[in-house]
Every structure is written in C-alpha cells, then in structure tokens.
Protein backbone atom coordinates (compact mmCIF):
# COMPACT_ATOMS: atom_id res chain seq x y z
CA UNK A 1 -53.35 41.90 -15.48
CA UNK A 2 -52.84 40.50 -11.54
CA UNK A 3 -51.68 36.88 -13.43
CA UNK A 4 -49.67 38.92 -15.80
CA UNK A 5 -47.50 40.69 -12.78
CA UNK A 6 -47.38 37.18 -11.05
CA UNK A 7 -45.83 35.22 -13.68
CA UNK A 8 -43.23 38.35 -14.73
CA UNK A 9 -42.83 38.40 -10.61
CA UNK A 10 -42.33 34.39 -10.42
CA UNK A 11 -39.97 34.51 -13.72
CA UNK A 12 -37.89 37.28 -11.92
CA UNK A 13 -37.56 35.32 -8.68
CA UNK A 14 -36.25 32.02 -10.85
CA UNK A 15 -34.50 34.15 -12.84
CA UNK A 16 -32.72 35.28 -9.96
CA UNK A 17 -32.44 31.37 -8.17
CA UNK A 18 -31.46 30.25 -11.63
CA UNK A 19 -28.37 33.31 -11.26
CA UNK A 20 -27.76 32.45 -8.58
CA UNK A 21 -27.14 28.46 -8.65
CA UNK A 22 -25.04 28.99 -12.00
CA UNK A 23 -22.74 32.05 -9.76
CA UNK A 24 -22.09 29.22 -7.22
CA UNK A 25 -21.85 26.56 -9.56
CA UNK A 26 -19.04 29.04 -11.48
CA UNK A 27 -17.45 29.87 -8.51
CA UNK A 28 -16.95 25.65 -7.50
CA UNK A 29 -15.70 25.47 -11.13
CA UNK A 30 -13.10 27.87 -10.69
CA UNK A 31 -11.90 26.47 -7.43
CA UNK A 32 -10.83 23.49 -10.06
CA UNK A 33 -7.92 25.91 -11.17
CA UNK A 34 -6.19 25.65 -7.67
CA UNK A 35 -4.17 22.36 -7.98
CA UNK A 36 -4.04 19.64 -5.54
CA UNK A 37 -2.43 19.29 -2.80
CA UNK A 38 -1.65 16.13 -1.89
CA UNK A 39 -1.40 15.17 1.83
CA UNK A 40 1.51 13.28 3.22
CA UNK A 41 0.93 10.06 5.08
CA UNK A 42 0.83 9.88 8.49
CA UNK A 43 3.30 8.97 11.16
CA UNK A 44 1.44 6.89 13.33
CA UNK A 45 -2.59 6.38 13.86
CA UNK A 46 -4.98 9.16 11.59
CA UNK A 47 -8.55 9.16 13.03
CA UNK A 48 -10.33 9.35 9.77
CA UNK A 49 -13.77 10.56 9.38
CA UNK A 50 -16.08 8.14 6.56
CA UNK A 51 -17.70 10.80 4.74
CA UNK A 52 -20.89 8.70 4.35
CA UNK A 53 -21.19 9.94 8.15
CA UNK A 54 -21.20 13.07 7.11
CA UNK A 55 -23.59 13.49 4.04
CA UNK A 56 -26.03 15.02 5.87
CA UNK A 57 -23.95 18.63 5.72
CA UNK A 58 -25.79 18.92 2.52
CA UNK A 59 -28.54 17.59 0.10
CA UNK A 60 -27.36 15.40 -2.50
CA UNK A 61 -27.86 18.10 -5.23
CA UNK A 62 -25.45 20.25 -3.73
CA UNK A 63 -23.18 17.49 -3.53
CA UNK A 64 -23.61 17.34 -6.85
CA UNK A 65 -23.36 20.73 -8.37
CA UNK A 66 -21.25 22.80 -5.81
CA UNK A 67 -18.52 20.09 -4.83
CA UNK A 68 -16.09 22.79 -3.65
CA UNK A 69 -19.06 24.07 -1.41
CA UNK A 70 -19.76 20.42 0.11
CA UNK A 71 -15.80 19.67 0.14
CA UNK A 72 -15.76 23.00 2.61
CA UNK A 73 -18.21 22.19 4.97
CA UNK A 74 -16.92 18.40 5.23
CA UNK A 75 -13.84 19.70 6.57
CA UNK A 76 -15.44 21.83 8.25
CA UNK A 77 -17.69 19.72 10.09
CA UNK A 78 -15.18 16.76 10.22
CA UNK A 79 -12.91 19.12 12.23
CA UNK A 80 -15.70 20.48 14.77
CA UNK A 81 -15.68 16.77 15.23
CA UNK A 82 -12.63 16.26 16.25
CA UNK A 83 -10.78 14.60 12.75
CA UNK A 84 -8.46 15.63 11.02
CA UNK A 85 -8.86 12.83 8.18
CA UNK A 86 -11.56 12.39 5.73
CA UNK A 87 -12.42 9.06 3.75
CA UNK A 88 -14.57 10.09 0.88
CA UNK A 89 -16.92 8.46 -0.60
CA UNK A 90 -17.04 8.24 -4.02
CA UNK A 91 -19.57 5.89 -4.94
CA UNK A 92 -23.37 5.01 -5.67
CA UNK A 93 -25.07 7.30 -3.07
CA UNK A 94 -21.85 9.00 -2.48
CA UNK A 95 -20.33 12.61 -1.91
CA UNK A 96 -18.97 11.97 -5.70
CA UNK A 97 -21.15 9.54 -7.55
CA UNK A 98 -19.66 8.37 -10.66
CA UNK A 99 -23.31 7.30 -11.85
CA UNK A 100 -24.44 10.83 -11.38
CA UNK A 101 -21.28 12.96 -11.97
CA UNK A 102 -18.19 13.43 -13.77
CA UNK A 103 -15.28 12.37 -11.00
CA UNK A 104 -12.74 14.20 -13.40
CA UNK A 105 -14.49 17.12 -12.30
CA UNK A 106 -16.45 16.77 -9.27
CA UNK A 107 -13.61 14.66 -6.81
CA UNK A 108 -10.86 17.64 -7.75
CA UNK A 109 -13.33 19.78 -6.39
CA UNK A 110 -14.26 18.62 -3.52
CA UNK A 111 -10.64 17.49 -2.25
CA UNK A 112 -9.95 21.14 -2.64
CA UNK A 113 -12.77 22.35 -0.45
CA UNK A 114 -11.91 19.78 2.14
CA UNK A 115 -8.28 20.81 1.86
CA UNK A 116 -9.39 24.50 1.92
CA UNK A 117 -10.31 23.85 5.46
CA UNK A 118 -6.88 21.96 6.69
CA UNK A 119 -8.56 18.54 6.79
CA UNK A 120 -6.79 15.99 5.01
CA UNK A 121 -7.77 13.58 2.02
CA UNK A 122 -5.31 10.52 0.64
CA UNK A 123 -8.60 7.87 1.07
CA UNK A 124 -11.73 7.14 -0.61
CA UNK A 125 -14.51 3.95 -0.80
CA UNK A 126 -15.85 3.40 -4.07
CA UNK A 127 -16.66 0.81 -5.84
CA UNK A 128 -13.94 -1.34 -8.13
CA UNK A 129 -14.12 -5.33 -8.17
CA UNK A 130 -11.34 -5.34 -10.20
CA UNK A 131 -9.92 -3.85 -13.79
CA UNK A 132 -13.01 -5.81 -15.65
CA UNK A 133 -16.14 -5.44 -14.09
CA UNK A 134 -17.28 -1.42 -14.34
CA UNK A 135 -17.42 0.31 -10.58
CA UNK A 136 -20.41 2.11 -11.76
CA UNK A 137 -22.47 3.65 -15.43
CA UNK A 138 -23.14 6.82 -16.01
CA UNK A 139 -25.36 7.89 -18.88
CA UNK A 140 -24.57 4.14 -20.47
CA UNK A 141 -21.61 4.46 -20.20
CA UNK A 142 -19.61 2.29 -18.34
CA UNK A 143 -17.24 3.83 -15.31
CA UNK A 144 -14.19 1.43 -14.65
CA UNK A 145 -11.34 1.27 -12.34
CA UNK A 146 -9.23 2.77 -14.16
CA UNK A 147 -11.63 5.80 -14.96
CA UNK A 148 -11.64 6.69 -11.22
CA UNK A 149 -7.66 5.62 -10.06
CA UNK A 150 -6.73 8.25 -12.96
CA UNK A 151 -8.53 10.88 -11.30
CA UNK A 152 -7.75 9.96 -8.14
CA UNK A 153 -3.86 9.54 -8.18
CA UNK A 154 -3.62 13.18 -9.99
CA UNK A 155 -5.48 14.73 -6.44
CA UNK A 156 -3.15 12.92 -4.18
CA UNK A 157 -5.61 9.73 -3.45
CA UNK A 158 -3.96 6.83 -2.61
CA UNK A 159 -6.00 4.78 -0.71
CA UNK A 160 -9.15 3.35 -1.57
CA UNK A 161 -11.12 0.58 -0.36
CA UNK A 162 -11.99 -2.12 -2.90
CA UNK A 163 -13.73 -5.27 -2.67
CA UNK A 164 -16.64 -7.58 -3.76
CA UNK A 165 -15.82 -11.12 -3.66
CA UNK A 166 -18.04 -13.61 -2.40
CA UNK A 167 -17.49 -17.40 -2.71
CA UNK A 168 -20.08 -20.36 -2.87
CA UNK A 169 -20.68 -22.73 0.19
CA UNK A 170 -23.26 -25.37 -1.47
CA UNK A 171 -22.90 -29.25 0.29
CA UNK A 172 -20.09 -30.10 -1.88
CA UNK A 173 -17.89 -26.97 -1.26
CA UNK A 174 -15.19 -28.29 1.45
CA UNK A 175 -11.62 -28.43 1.46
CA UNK A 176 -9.67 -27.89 -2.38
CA UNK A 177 -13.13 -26.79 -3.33
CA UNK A 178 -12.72 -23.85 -1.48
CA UNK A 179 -9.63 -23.04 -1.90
CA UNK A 180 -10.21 -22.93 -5.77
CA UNK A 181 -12.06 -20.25 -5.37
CA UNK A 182 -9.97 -18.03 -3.50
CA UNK A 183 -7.47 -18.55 -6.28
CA UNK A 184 -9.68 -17.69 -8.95
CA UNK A 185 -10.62 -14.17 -6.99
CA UNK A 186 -6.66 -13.96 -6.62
CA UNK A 187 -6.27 -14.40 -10.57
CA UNK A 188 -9.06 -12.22 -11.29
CA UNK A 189 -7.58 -8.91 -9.36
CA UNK A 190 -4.25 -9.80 -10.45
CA UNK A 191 -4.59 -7.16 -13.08
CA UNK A 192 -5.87 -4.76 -10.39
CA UNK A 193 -2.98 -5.08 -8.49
CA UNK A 194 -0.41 -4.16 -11.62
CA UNK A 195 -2.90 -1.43 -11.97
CA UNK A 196 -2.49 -0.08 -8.83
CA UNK A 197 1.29 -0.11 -8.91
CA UNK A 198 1.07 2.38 -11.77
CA UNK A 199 -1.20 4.96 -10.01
CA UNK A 200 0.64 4.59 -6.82
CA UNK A 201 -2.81 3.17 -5.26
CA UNK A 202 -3.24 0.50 -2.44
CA UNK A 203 -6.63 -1.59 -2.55
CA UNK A 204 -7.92 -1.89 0.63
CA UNK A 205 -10.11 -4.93 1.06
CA UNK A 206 -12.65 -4.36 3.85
CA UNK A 207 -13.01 -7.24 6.67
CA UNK A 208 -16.95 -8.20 7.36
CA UNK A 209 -18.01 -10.94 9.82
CA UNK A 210 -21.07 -13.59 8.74
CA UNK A 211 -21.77 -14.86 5.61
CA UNK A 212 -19.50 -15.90 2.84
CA UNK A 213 -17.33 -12.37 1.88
CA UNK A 214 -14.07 -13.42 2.36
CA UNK A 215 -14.87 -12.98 6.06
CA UNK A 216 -12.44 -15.14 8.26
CA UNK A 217 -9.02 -13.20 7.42
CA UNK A 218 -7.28 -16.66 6.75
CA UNK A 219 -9.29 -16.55 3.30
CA UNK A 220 -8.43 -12.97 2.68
CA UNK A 221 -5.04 -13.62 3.49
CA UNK A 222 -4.71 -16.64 0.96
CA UNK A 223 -5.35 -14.44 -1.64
CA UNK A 224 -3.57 -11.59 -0.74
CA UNK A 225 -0.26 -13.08 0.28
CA UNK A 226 0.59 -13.24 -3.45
CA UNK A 227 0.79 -9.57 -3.83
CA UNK A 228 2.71 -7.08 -2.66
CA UNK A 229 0.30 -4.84 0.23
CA UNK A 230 1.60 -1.34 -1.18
CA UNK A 231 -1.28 -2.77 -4.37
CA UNK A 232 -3.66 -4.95 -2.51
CA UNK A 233 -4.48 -4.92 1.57
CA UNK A 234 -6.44 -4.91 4.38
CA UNK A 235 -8.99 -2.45 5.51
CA UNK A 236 -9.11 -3.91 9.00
CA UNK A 237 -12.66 -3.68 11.30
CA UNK A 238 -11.87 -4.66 14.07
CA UNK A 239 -15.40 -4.62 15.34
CA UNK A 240 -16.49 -7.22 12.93
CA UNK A 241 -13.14 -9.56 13.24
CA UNK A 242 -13.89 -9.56 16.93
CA UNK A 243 -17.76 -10.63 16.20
CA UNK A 244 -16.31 -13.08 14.05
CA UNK A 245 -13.76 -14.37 16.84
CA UNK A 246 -14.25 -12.80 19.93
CA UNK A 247 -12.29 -15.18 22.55
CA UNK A 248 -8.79 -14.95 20.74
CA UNK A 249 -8.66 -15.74 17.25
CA UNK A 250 -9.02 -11.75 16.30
CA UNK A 251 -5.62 -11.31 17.94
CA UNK A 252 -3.61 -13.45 15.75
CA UNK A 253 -5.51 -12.60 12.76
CA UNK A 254 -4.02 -9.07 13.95
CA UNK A 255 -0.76 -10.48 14.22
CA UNK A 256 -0.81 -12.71 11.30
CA UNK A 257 -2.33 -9.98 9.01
CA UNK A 258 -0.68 -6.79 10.23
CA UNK A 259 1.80 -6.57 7.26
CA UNK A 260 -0.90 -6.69 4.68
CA UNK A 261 -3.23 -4.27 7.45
CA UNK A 262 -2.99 -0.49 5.66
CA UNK A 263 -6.56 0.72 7.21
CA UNK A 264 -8.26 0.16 10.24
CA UNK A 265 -12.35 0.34 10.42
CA UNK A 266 -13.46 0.99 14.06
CA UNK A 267 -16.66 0.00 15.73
CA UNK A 268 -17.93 -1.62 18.59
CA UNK A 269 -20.14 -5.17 18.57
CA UNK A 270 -21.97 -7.81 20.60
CA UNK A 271 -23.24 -11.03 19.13
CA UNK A 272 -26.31 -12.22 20.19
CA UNK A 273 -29.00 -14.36 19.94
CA UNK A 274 -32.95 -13.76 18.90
CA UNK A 275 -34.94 -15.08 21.34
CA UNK A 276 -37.63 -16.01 19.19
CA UNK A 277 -36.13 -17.62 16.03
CA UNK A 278 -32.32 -18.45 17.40
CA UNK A 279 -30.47 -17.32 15.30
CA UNK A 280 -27.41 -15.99 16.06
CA UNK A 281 -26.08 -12.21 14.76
CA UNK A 282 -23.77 -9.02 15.23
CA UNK A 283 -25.30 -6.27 16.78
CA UNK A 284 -23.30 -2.56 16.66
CA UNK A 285 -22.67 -0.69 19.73
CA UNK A 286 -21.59 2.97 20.94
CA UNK A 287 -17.71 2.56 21.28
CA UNK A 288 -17.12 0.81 24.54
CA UNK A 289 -19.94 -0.63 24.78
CA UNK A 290 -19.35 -4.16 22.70
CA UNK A 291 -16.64 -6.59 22.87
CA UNK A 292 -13.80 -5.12 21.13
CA UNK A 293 -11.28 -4.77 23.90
CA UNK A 294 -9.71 -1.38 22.67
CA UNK A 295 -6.15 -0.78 24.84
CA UNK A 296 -5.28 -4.42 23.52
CA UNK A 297 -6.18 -3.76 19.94
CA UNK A 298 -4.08 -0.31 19.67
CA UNK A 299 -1.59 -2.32 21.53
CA UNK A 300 -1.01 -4.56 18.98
CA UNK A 301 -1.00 -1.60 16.08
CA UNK A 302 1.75 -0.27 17.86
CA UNK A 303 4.27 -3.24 18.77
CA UNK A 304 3.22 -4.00 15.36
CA UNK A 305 4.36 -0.88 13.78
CA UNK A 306 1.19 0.40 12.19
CA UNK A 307 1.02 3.59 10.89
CA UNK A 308 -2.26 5.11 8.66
CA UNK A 309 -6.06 5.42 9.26
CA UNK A 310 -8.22 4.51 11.58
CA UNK A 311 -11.61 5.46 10.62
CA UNK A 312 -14.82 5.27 12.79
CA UNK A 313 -17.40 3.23 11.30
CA UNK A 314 -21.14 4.74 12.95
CA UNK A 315 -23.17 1.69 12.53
CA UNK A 316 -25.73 1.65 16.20
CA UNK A 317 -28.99 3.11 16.63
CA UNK A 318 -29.67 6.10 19.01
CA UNK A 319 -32.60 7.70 20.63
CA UNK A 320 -33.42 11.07 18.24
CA UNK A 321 -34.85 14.57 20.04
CA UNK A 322 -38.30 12.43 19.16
CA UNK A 323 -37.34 9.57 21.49
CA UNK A 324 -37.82 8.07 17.99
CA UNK A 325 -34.44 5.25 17.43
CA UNK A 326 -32.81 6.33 14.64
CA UNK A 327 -29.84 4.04 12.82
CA UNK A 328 -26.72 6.21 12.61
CA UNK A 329 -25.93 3.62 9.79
CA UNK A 330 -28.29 5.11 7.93
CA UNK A 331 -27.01 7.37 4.61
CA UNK A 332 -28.47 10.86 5.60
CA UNK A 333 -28.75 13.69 3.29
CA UNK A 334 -29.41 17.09 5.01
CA UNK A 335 -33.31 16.65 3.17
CA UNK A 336 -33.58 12.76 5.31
CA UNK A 337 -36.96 12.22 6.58
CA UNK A 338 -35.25 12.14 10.01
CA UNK A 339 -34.00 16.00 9.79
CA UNK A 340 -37.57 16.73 8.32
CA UNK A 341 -39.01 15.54 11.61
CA UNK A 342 -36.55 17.22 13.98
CA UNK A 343 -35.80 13.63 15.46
CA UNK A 344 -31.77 14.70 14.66
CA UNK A 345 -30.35 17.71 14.00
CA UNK A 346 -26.81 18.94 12.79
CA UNK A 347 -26.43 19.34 17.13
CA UNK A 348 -27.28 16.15 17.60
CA UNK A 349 -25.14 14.72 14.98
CA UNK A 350 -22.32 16.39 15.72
CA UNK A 351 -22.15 15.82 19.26
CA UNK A 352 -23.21 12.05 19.22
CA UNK A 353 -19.95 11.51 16.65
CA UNK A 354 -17.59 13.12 18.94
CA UNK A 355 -18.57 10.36 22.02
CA UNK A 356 -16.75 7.78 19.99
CA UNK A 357 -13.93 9.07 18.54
CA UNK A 358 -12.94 9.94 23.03
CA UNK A 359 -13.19 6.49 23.52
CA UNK A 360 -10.63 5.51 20.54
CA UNK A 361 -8.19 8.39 21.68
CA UNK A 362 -8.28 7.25 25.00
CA UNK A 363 -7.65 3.89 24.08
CA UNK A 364 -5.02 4.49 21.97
CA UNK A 365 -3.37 6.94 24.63
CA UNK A 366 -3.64 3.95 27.41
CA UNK A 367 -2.12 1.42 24.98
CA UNK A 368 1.11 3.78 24.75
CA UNK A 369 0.48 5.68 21.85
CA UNK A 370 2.30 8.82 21.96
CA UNK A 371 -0.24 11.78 22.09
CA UNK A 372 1.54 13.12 18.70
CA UNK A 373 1.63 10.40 17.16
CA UNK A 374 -2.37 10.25 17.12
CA UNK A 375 -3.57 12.75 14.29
C-alpha cells in the first residue's frame, strides 16, 4: 500500500513538472505571434554583448525549450551589464543551435525576449562557410546558409559573422602559390555574397592572429576587395591584429581595411614566450592590461568614420570565489561544473564583465567619441 501512495504521489509531482514545462513551453510559443521588431543601426560605436558570454543565465535545455524565457533574461542580464547590444549565437553549443533546434522557431523567439527587455539584436555568429557546405545537421538533415539567412533577415538580423577558410603552407607554398588559394576561397563564397545581397545580410569574416586562417588582413583583404562590404566584411579584433603586429602594422591594416571593417571584436593581448619549449604565443588579458593601445584604436574608428558594433570578446582567466583560475573563455551553462562548485557565481560574472566594457568607454570617450554617439 506505502509503494502504492508513493508512485501515485511521484506520478502527481511529474504530472505536475510535466504541466508545468509544457505551460512555459506554450507560453514561449505564443510569444512567436508578436512580430519582430527589427532594430535600426547605430549611429556611431554599439558595445555589443557576445551571447556565448552570457549562456550561463540558463541551462542549455532551457535555451532550448523556453527561447522567449532565455531571450528575456539575456537582455536582461546584458543590460545590468552595461550593453545595450546583443550578438547571438546561433550555432553548435549556441543560445539557438541549429543541430538541436528548429531556428524558424527558436531564433524568432528569442529575439523577441531580448527585444522584450529594450536590448537590441541585428547580429549573430553561426556557422556558414559558404552557400555549399551545410552550417550544421539536424536530425540528418542538413542545415545550410540559406536555411538560417531566411530566418534571420525576416527578425531583423543583418549581421552575422561567417568564416572558415584556412589555406595550406607546405615547403612549396610561396608566392602565386599562395595567392591561388585566396582566389579559390574568393570563387568559392562568391555565391555567398549574391546570397547575401538578397537577404540584406553582411558576412562578417572574423580576424585571428597565428596559424594559417586568413590571419594577416592583407590575405583577407585580397579576397574581399572583389566584393562589395554591404555582402562580405570584416569582423575586426583588434586584440588579435595587434598580437599579430603589435609595433605598427595593425594601424594600417586599420586604415587599409576600414571600408571593408563592419564589426569590431575587442580584447586585450600580450605575446609571449614559454620559457621551457620557446615557443612563441598570444596570451588574453583583462582590458588594459595587453598591448592594444585603446585611445589610438577608437581614434582611428572615428577619423575613419566607423559606425556599428563593437563587441567584447572575454577570452582571460580569473581567480573564482575558490581562488580556483577559471577561463572566462570558457562556454558556461548555468549547470557548468564551475557554478556547481561555487568558484563563480551570477555576482561574480556579472561584475567581472562590467570591468571591461569601463575601460572601452573610456577609451572611446578619450579618443573624442561623443558620449551619444557610444550606445
């Protein structure tokens, strides 16, 4: 009889979860009914918040099923912060994962939730190559560009940063050699690009230092100089450009690039060496702390004219509540071993975000930046 009234107790209480969850799950559908609202670009520099730094105001299963939920407390959060501007990530491991979900009906959601809140959305990172190769499979079934620009242009998206190539250096690659390459990548998103026209949509090609990524702007640029930057550009770090080239070259790659430059990646960087094997490599710092010099760089955005985002890239590790370092360029759910162990905390988070974002205000305020012209 006692295991009887336990399992009719149990059923009741999953019963109830189980009403629950679908409630909340019908109340995210029908924010779908509210239509976009699309946000107008901005007039001068938008600090923009990468969503991926913000995953952990939720599990990934709530991402999942309650997007309008998630979308809320983004904006919420982002705001607290101090942004105003949200890039979201849809993406493997993403806010909206187009392995996991259906973007058609999870990315309307959640741009409504973050709009709900007065934050504003016209940027997300995903995962397109180019019209050809899919950005991601769900159930199978392939997930292309096209799939996801669709989506995207009908919610007032029009940014999103794109990438993926990566050319050979074996002994014989020198000269023409390489420069073949680049013009095959160029011939390959050529497609992209006409695609792009028709949703409205400008690729933004994210700039890396190391390796062989199209990392050196002067590559990038060979490419992209073909196209017209309202379909394919420049999402601009300046933290790795001035790893790569840290004297002077990163200010005429500013110069020489600015036109195709329609997003900004922020972050701080020293390069060093390892003592014990010699090799050489980037290492991210707190804002300020590196070698980006920061009044010179906003400087040059505005003699240059620049107007959109410039989003804060987190990449550094910290000391948690634990003393326990902790790698803020790590993609935390709110279920992360590292909120399990009460090493970081929403607090924590939220007031170690805000320290950089003060240093790329004041920046921008010292380079003569006009106070509202910095959203």
């Amino acid at each position: 009889m006692d295991n009887r009234r336990s399992f009719l107790t149990d059923g009741r209480r999953l019963g109830g979860a189980l009403a629950g969850l679908l409630l909340a799950q019908a109340a995210n559908q029908a924010a779908a009914a509210v239509g976009p609202r699309p946000d107008a670009a901005p007039d001068g520099i938008a600090f923009t918040m990468f969503s991926r730094h913000l995953q952990w105001v939720s599990t990934q299963g709530e991402a999942e099923s309650l997007p309008y939920d998630v979308g809320v407390r983004i904006g919420e959060k982002a705001q607290e912060i101090g942004y105003q501007w949200i890039d979201l990530t849809v993406r493997s491991t993403g806010h909206v994962d187009p392995s996991r979900v259906d973007v058609a009906v999870n990315l309307p959601l959640m741009l409504n939730g973050i709009r709900s809140t007065g934050a504003k959305c016209r940027h997300m990172t995903c995962n397109i190559v180019d019209t050809t190769t899919a950005a991601n499979t769900r159930g199978g079934v392939p997930v292309m560009a096209e799939d996801i620009l669709r989506v995207a242009n009908d919610n007032g998206i029009a940014l999103y940063r794109w990438g993926g190539f990566s050319y050979t250096t074996s002994e014989d690659t020198f000269g023409k050699q390489l420069l073949r390459q680049l013009d095959a990548f160029a011939e390959r998103v050529a497609a992209l690009a006409t695609l792009n026209r028709s949703y409205g949509a400008t690729a933004l090609y994210h700039t890396f230092s190391g390796g062989n990524n199209g990392r050196s702007v002067w590559d990038l640029m060979h490419m992209l100089e073909r196209f017209d930057p309202a379909d394919l550009a420049l999402n601009f770090d300046i933290g790795h450009m001035v790893t790569e080239s840290a004297l002077s070259a990163w200010r005429s790659n500013v110069r020489h690039a600015l036109p195709y430059i329609k997003s900004v990646g922020l972050k701080d960087g020293l390069v060093q060496r390892n003592a014990s094997t010699g090799a050489v490599a980037s290492s991210w710092a707190a804002a300020g702390q590196g070698m980006v010099q920061w009044k010179e760089f906003f400087q040059l955005l505005l003699e240059g004219g620049y107007t959109g985002p410039a989003e804060a890239q987190y990449e550094y590790n910290v000391t948690g509540l634990n003393n326990q370092s902790v790698s803020l360029n790590t993609t935390f759910w709110s279920d992360h071993a590292q909120f399990a162990s009460g090493n970081i905390t929403p607090a924590f988070m939220t007031e170690e975000l805000k320290k950089d974002l003060a240093v790329y205000r004041q920046a921008a305020l010292d380079a003569g930046w006009p106070a509202a012209r910095l959203s």
